[in-house]
C-alpha atoms as a PDB file:
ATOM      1  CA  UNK A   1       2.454 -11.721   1.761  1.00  0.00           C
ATOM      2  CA  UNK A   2       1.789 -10.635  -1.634  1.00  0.00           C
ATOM      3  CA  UNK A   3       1.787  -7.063  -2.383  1.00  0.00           C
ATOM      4  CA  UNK A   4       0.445  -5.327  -5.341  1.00  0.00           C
ATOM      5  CA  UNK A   5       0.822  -1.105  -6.492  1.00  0.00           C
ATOM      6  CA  UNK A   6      -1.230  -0.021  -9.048  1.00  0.00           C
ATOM      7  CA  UNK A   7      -1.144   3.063 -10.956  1.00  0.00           C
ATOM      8  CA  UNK A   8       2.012   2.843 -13.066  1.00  0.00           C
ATOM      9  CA  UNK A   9       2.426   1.249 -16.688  1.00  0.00           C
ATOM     10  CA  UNK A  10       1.746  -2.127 -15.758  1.00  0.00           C
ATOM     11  CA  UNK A  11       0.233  -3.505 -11.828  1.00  0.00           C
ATOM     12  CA  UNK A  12       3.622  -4.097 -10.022  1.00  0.00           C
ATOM     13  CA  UNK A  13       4.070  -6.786  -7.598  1.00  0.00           C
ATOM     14  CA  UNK A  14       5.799  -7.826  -4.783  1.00  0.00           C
ATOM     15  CA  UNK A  15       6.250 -11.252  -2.748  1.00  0.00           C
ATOM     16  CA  UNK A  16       7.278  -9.093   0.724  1.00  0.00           C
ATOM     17  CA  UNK A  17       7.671  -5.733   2.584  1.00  0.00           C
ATOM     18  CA  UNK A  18      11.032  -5.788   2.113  1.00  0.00           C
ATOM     19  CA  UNK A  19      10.860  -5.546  -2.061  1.00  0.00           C
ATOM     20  CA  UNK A  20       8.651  -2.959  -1.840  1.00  0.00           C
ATOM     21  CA  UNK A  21      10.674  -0.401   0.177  1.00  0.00           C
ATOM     22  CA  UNK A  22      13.395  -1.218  -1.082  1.00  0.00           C
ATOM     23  CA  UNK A  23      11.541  -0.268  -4.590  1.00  0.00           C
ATOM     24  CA  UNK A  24       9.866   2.790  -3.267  1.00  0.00           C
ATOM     25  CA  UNK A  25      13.237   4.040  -2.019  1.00  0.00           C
ATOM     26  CA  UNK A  26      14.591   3.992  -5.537  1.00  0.00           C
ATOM     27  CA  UNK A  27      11.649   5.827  -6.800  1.00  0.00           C
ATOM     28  CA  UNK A  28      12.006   8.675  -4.120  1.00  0.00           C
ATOM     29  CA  UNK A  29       8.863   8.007  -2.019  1.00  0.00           C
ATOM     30  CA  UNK A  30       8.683   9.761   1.618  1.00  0.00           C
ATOM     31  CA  UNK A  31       7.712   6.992   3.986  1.00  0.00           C
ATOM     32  CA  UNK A  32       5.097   8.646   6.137  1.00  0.00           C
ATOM     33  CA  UNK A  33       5.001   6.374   8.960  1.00  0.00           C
ATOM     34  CA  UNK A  34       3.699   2.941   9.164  1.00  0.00           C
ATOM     35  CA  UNK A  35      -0.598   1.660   9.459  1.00  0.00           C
ATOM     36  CA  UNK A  36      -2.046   2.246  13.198  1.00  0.00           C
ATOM     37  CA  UNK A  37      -4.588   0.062  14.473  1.00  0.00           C
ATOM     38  CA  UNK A  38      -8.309   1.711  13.396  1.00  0.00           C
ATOM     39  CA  UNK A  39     -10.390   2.601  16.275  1.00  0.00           C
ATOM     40  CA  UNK A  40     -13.140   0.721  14.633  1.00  0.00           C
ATOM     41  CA  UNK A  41     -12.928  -2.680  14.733  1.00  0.00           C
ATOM     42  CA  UNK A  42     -14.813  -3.867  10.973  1.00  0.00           C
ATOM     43  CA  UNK A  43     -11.365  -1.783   9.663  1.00  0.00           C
ATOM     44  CA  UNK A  44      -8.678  -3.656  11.572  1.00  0.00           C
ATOM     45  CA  UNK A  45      -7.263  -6.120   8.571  1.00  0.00           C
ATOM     46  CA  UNK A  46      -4.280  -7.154  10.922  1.00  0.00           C
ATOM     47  CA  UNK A  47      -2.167  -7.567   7.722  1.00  0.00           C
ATOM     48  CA  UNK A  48      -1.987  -3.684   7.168  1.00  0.00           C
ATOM     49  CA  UNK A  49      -1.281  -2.886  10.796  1.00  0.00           C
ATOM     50  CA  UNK A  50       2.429  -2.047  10.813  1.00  0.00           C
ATOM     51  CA  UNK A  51       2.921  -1.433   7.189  1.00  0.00           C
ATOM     52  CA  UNK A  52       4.150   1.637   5.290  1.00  0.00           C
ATOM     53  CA  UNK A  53       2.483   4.384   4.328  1.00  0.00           C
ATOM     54  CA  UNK A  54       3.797   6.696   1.831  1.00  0.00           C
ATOM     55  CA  UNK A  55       2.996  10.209   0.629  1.00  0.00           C
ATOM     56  CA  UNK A  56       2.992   9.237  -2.854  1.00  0.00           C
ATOM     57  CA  UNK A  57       0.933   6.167  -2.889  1.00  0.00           C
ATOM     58  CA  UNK A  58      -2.663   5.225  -0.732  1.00  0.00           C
ATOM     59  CA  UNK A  59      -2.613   2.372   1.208  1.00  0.00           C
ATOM     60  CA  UNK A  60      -1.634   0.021   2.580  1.00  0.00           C
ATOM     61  CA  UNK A  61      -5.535  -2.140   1.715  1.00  0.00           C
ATOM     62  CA  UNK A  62      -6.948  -5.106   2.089  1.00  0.00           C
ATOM     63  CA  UNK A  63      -6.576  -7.059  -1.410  1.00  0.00           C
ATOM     64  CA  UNK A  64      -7.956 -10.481  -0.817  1.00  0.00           C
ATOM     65  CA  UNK A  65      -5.511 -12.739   0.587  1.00  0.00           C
ATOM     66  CA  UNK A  66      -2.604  -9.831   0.343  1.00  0.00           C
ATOM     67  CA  UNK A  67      -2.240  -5.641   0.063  1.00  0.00           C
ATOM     68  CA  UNK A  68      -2.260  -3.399  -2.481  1.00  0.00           C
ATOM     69  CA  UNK A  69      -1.048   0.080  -2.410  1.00  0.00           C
ATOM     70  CA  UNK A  70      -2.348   3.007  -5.263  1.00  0.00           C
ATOM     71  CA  UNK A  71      -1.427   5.868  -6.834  1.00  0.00           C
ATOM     72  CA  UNK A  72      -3.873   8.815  -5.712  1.00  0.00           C
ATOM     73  CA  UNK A  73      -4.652   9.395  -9.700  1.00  0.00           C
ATOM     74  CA  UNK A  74      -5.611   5.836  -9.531  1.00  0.00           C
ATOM     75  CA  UNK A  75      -7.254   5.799  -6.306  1.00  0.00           C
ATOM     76  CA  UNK A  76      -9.416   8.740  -7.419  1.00  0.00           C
ATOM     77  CA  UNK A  77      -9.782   7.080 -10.203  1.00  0.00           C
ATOM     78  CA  UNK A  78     -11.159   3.861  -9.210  1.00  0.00           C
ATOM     79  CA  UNK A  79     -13.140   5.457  -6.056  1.00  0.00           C
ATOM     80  CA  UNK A  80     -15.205   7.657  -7.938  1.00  0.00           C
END
C-alpha cells in the first residue's frame, strides 16, 4: 500500500508501513497509537484501521487507492 506525507520540502513516499515508521522514528515522531474503527460507518476506509497515528503528523487518510499522512501546518493549510 502506497503511502504518501506531505508537508515537508518535497511529498515523501512510501511503498509500506514498515518504511514509514521506520522513517518517522528517525525523525523523532511520538507514535500515538494506531486508527480505531469510526463509529460511523461512511468513515470506515478499512485501509486506515490499524495504522499509526502520530502527534506530529494528521492521518492516517484515505488517498485514492493508498494513505497519506500531513503535517498540521499543511493540514490547516489545505483544510481551510
Amino acid at each position: 500500500m502506497k503511502i504518501e506525507v506531505v508537508g515537508f520540502e518535497k511529498v515523501l513516499n512510501f511503498d509500506n508501513v514498515e518504511q514509514l515508521m521506520k522513517w518517522a522514528t528517525s525523525m523523532g515522531f511520538t507514535l500515538t497509537g494506531y486508527t480505531k474503527p469510526s463509529e460511523n460507518p461512511r468513515l470506515n476506509f478499512g485501509q486506515r484501521v490499524g495504522m499509526p497515528e502520530f502527534k506530529e503528523l494528521c492521518g492516517a487518510m484515505n488517498n485514492g487507492t493508498g494513505l497519506r499522512y500531513e503535517t498540521w501546518e499543511a493540514y490547516n493549510f489545505y483544510s481551510t
